[in-house]
N, C-alpha and C. Protein backbone atom coordinates (compact mmCIF):
# COMPACT_ATOMS: atom_id res chain seq x y z
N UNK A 1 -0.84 -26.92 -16.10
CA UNK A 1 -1.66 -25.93 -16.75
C UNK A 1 -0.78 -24.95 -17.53
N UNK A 2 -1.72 -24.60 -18.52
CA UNK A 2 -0.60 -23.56 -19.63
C UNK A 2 -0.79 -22.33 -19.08
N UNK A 3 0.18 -21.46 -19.05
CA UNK A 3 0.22 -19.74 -18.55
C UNK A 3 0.18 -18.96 -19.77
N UNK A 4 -0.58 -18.45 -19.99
CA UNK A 4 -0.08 -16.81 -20.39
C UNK A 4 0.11 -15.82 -19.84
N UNK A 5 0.73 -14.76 -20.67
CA UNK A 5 1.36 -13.72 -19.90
C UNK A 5 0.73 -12.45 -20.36
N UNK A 6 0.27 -11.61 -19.18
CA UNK A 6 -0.75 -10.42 -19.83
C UNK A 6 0.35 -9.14 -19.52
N UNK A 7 -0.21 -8.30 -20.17
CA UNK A 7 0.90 -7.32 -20.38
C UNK A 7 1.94 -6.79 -19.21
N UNK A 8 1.20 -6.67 -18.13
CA UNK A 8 1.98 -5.84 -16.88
C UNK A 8 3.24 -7.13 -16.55
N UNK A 9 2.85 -8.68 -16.58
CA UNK A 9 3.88 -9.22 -16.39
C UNK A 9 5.15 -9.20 -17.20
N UNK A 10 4.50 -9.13 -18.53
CA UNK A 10 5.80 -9.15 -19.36
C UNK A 10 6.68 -7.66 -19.33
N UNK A 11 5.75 -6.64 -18.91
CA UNK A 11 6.89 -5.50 -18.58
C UNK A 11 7.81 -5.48 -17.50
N UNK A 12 6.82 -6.22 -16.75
CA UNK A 12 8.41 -6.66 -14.96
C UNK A 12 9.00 -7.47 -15.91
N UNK A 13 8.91 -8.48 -16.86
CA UNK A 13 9.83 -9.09 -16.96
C UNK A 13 11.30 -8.46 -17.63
N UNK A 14 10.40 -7.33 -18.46
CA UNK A 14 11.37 -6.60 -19.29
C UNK A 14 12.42 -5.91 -18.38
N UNK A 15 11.53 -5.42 -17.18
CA UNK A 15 11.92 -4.29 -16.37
C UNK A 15 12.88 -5.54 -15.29
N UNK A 16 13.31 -6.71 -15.51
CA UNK A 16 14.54 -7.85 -14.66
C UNK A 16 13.40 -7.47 -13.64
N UNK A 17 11.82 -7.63 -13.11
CA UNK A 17 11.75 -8.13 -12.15
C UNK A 17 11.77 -9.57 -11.54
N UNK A 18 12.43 -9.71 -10.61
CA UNK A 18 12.53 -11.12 -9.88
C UNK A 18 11.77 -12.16 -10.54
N UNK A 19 10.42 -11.71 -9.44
CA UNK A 19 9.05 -12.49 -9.72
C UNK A 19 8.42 -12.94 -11.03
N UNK A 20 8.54 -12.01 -11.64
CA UNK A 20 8.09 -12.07 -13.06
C UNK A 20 9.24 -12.89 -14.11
N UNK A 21 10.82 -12.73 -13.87
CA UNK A 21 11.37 -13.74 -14.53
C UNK A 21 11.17 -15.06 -13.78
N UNK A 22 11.07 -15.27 -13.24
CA UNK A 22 10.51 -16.54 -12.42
C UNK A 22 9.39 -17.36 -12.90
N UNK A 23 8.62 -16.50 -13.32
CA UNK A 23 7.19 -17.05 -13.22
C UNK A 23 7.45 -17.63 -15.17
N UNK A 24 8.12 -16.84 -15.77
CA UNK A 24 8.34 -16.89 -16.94
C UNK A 24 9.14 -17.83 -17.41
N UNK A 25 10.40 -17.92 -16.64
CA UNK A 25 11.31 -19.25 -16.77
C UNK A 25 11.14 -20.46 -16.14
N UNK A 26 10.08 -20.59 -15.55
CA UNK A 26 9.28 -21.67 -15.12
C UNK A 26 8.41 -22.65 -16.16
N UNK A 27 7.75 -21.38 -17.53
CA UNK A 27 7.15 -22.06 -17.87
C UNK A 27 8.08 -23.06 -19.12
N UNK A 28 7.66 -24.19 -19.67
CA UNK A 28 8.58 -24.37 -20.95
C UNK A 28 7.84 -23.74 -21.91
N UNK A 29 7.01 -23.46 -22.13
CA UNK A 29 6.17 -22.54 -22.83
C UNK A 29 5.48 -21.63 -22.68
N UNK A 30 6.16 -20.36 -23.35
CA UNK A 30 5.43 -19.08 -22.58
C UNK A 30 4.27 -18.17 -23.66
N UNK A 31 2.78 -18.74 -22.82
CA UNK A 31 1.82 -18.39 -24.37
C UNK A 31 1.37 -16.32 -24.17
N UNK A 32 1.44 -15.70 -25.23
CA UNK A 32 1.30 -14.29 -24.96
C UNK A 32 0.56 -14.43 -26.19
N UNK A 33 -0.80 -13.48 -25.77
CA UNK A 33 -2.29 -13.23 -26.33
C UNK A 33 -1.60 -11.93 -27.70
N UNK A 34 -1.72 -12.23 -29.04
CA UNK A 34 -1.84 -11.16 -29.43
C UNK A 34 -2.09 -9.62 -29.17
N UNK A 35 -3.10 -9.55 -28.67
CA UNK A 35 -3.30 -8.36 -28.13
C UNK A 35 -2.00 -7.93 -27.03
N UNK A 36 -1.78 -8.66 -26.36
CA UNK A 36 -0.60 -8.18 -25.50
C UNK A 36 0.67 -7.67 -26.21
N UNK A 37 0.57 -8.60 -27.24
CA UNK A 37 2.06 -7.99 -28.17
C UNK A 37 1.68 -7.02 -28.67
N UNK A 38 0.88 -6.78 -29.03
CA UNK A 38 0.63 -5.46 -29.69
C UNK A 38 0.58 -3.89 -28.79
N UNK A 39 -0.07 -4.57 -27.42
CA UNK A 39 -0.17 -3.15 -26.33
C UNK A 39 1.39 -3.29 -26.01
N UNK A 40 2.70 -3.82 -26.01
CA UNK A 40 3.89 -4.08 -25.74
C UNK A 40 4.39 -3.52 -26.65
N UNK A 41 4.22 -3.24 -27.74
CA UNK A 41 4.85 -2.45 -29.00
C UNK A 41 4.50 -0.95 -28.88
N UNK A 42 2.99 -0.88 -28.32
CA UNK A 42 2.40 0.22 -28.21
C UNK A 42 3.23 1.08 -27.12
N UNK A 43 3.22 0.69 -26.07
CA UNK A 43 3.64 0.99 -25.34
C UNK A 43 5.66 1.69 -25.23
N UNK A 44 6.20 0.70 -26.28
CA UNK A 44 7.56 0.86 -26.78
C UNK A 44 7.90 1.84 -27.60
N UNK A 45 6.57 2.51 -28.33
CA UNK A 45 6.69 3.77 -28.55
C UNK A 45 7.10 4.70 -28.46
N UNK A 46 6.27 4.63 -27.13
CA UNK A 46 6.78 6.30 -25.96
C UNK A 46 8.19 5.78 -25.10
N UNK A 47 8.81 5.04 -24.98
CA UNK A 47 9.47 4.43 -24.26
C UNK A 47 10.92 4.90 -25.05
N UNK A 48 11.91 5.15 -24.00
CA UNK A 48 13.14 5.24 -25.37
C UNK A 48 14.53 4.49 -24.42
N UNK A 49 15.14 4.19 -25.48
CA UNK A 49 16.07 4.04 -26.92
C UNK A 49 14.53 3.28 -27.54
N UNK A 50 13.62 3.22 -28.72
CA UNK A 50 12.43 2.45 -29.44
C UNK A 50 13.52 1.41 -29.88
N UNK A 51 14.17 1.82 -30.73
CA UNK A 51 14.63 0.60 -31.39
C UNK A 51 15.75 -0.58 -30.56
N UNK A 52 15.74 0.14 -29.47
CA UNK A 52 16.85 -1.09 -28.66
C UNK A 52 15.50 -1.65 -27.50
N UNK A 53 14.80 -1.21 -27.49
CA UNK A 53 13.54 -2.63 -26.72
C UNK A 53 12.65 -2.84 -27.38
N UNK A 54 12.46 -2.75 -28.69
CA UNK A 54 11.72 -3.58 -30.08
C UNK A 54 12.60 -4.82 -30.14
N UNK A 55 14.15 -4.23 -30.29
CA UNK A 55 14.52 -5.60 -30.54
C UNK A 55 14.34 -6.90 -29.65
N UNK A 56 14.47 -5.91 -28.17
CA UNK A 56 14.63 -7.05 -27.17
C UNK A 56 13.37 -7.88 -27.50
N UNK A 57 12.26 -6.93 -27.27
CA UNK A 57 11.12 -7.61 -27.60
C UNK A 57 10.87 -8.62 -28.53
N UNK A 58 11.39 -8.15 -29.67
CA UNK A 58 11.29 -9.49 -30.97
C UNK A 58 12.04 -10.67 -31.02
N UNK A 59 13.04 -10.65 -29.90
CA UNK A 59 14.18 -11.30 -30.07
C UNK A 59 13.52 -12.43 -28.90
N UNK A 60 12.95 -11.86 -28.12
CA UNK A 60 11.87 -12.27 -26.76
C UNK A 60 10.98 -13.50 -27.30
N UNK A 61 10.20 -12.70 -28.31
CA UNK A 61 8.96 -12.62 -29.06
C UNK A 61 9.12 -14.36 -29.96
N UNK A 62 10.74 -14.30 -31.03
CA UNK A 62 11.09 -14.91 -31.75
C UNK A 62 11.59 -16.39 -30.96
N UNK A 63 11.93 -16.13 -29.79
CA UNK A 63 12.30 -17.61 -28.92
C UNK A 63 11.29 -19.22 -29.30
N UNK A 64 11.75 -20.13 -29.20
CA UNK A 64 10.86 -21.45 -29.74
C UNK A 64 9.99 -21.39 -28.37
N UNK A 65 10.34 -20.78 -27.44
CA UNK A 65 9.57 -21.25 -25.99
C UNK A 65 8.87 -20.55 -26.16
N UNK A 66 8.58 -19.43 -27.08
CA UNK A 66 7.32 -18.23 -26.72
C UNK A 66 5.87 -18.61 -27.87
N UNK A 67 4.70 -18.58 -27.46
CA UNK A 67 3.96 -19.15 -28.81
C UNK A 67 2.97 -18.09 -28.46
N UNK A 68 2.59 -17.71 -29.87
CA UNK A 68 1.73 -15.77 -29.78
C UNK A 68 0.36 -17.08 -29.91
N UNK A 69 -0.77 -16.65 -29.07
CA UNK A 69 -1.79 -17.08 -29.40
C UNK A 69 -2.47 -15.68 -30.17
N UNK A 70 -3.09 -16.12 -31.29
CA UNK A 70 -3.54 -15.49 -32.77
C UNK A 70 -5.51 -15.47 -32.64
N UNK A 71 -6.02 -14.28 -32.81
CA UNK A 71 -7.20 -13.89 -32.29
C UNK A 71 -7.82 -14.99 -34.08
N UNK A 72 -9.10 -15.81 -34.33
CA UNK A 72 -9.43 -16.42 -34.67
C UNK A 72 -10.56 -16.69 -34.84
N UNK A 73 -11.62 -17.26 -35.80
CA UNK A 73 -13.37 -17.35 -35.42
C UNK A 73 -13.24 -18.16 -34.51
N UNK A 74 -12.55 -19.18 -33.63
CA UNK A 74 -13.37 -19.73 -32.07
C UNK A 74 -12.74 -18.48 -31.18
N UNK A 75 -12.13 -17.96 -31.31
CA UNK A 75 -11.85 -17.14 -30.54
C UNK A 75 -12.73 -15.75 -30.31
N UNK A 76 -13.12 -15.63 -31.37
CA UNK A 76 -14.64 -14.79 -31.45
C UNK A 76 -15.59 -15.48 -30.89
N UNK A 77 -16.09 -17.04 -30.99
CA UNK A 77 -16.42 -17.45 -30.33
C UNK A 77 -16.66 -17.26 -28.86
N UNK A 78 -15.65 -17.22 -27.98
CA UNK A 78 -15.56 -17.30 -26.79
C UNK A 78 -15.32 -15.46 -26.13
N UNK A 79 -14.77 -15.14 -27.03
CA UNK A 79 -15.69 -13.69 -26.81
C UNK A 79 -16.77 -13.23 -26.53
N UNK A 80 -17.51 -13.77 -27.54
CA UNK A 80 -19.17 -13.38 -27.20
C UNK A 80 -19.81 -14.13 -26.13
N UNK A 81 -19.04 -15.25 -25.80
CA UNK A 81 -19.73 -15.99 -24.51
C UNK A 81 -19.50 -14.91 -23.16
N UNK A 82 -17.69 -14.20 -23.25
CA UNK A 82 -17.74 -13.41 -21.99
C UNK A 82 -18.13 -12.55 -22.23
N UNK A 83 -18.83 -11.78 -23.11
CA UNK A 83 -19.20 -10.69 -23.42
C UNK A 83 -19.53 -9.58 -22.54
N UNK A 84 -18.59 -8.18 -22.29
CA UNK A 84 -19.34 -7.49 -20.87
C UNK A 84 -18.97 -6.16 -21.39
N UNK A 85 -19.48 -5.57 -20.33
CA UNK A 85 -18.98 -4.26 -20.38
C UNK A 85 -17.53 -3.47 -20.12
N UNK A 86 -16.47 -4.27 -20.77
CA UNK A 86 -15.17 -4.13 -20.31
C UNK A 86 -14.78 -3.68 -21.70
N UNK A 87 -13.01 -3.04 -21.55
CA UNK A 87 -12.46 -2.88 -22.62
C UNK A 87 -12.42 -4.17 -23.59
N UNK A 88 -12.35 -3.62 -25.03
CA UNK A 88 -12.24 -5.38 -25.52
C UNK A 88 -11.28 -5.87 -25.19
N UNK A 89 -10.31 -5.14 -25.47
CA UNK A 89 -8.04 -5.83 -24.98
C UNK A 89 -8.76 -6.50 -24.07
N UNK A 90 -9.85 -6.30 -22.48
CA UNK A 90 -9.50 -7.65 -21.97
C UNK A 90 -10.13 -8.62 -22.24
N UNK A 91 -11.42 -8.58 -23.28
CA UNK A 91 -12.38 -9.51 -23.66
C UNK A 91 -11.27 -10.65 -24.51
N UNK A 92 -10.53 -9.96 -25.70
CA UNK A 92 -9.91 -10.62 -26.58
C UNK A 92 -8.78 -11.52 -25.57
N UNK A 93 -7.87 -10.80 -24.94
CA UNK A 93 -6.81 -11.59 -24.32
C UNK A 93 -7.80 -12.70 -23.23
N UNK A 94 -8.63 -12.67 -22.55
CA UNK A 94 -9.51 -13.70 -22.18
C UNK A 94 -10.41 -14.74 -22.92
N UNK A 95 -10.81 -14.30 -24.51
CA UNK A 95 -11.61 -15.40 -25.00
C UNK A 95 -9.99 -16.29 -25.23
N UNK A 96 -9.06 -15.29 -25.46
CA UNK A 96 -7.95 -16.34 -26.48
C UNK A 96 -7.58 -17.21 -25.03
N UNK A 97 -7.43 -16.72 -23.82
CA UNK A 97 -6.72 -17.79 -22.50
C UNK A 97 -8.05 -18.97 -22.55
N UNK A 98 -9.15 -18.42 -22.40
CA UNK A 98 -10.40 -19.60 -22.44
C UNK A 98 -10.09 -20.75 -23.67
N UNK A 99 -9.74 -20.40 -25.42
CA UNK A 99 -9.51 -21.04 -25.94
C UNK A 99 -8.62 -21.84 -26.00
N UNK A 100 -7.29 -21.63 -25.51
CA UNK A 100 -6.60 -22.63 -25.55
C UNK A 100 -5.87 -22.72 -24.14
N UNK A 101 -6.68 -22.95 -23.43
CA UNK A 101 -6.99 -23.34 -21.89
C UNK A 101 -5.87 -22.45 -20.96
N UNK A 102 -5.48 -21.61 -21.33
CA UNK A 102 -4.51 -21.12 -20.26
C UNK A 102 -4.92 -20.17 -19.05
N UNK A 103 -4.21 -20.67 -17.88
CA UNK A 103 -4.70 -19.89 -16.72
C UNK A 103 -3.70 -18.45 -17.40
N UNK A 104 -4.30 -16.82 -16.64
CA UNK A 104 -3.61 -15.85 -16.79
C UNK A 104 -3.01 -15.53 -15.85
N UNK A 105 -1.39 -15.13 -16.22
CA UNK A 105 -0.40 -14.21 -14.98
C UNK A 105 -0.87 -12.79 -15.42
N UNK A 106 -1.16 -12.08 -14.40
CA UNK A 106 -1.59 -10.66 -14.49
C UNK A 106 -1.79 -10.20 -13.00
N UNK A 107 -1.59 -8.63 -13.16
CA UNK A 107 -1.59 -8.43 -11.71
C UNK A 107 -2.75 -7.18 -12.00
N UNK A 108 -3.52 -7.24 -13.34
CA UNK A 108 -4.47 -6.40 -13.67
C UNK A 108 -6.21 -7.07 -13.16
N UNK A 109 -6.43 -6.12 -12.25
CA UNK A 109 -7.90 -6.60 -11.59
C UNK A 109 -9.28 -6.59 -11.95
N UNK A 110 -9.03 -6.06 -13.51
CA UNK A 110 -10.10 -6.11 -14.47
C UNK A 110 -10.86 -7.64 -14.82
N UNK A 111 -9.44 -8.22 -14.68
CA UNK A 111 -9.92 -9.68 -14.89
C UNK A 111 -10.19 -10.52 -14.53
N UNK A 112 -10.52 -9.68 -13.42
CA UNK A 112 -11.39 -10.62 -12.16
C UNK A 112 -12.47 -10.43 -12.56
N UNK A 113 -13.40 -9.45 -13.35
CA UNK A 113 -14.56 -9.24 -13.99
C UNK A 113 -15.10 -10.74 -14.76
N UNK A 114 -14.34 -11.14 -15.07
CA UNK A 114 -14.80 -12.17 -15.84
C UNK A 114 -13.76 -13.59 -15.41
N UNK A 115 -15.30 -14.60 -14.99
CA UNK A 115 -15.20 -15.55 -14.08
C UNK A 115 -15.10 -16.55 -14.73
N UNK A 116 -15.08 -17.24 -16.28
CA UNK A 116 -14.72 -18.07 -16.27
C UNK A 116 -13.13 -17.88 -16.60
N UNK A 117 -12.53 -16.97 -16.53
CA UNK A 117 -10.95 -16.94 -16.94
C UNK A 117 -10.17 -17.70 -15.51
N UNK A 118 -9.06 -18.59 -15.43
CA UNK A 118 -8.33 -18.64 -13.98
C UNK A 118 -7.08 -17.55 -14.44
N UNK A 119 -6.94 -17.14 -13.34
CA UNK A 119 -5.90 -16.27 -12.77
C UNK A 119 -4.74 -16.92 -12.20
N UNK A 120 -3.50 -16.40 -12.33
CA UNK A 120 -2.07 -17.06 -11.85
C UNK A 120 -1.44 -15.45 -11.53
């Protein structure tokens, strides 16, 4: 099964946790939801040295093993199927894992809200 990676994992990963490089160098392909790259930049903002963990990030980002899944009309699609009362960030990063079948690593419990997503 394909993994993606939702935001809190890829910050342990940033942050050398164990578990989280593990789970990451496990996969040969590591799929991250647009939206996640973007709350990861967001987040790199407030965060400092900015420009010395942008790079890491892009340099992360730019690897052949990493593939950005890109928000899309089936991906709108499968949005409106989970459609709820949640933030969209988790509607979008869930229609895109539904579309191109990936279970999610996350340790965020929002996304247990919505049942057809699998969890890792």
């Amino acid at each position: 099964m394909k993994v993606a990676v939702d935001t809190d994992v890829l910050w342990a990963f940033f942050m050398k946790d164990k578990a989280a490089a593990e789970l990451i160098d496990a996969q040969s392909t590591v799929y991250v939801p647009a939206p996640v790259y973007g709350e990861l930049l967001a987040a790199l903002r407030n965060d400092s040295p900015y420009a010395q963990n942008v790079t890491q990030l892009n340099a992360f980002m730019e690897d052949s093993a990493v593939e950005v899944l890109q928000i899309g009309p089936e991906t709108a699609e499968y949005y409106a199927r989970i459609y709820q009362d949640l933030p969209s960030h988790y509607l979008w990063v869930a229609a895109l894992c539904l579309e191109h079948g990936c279970e999610l690593a996350t340790h965020d419990q929002n996304f247990k809200q919505i049942p057809q997503l699998t969890l890792c």
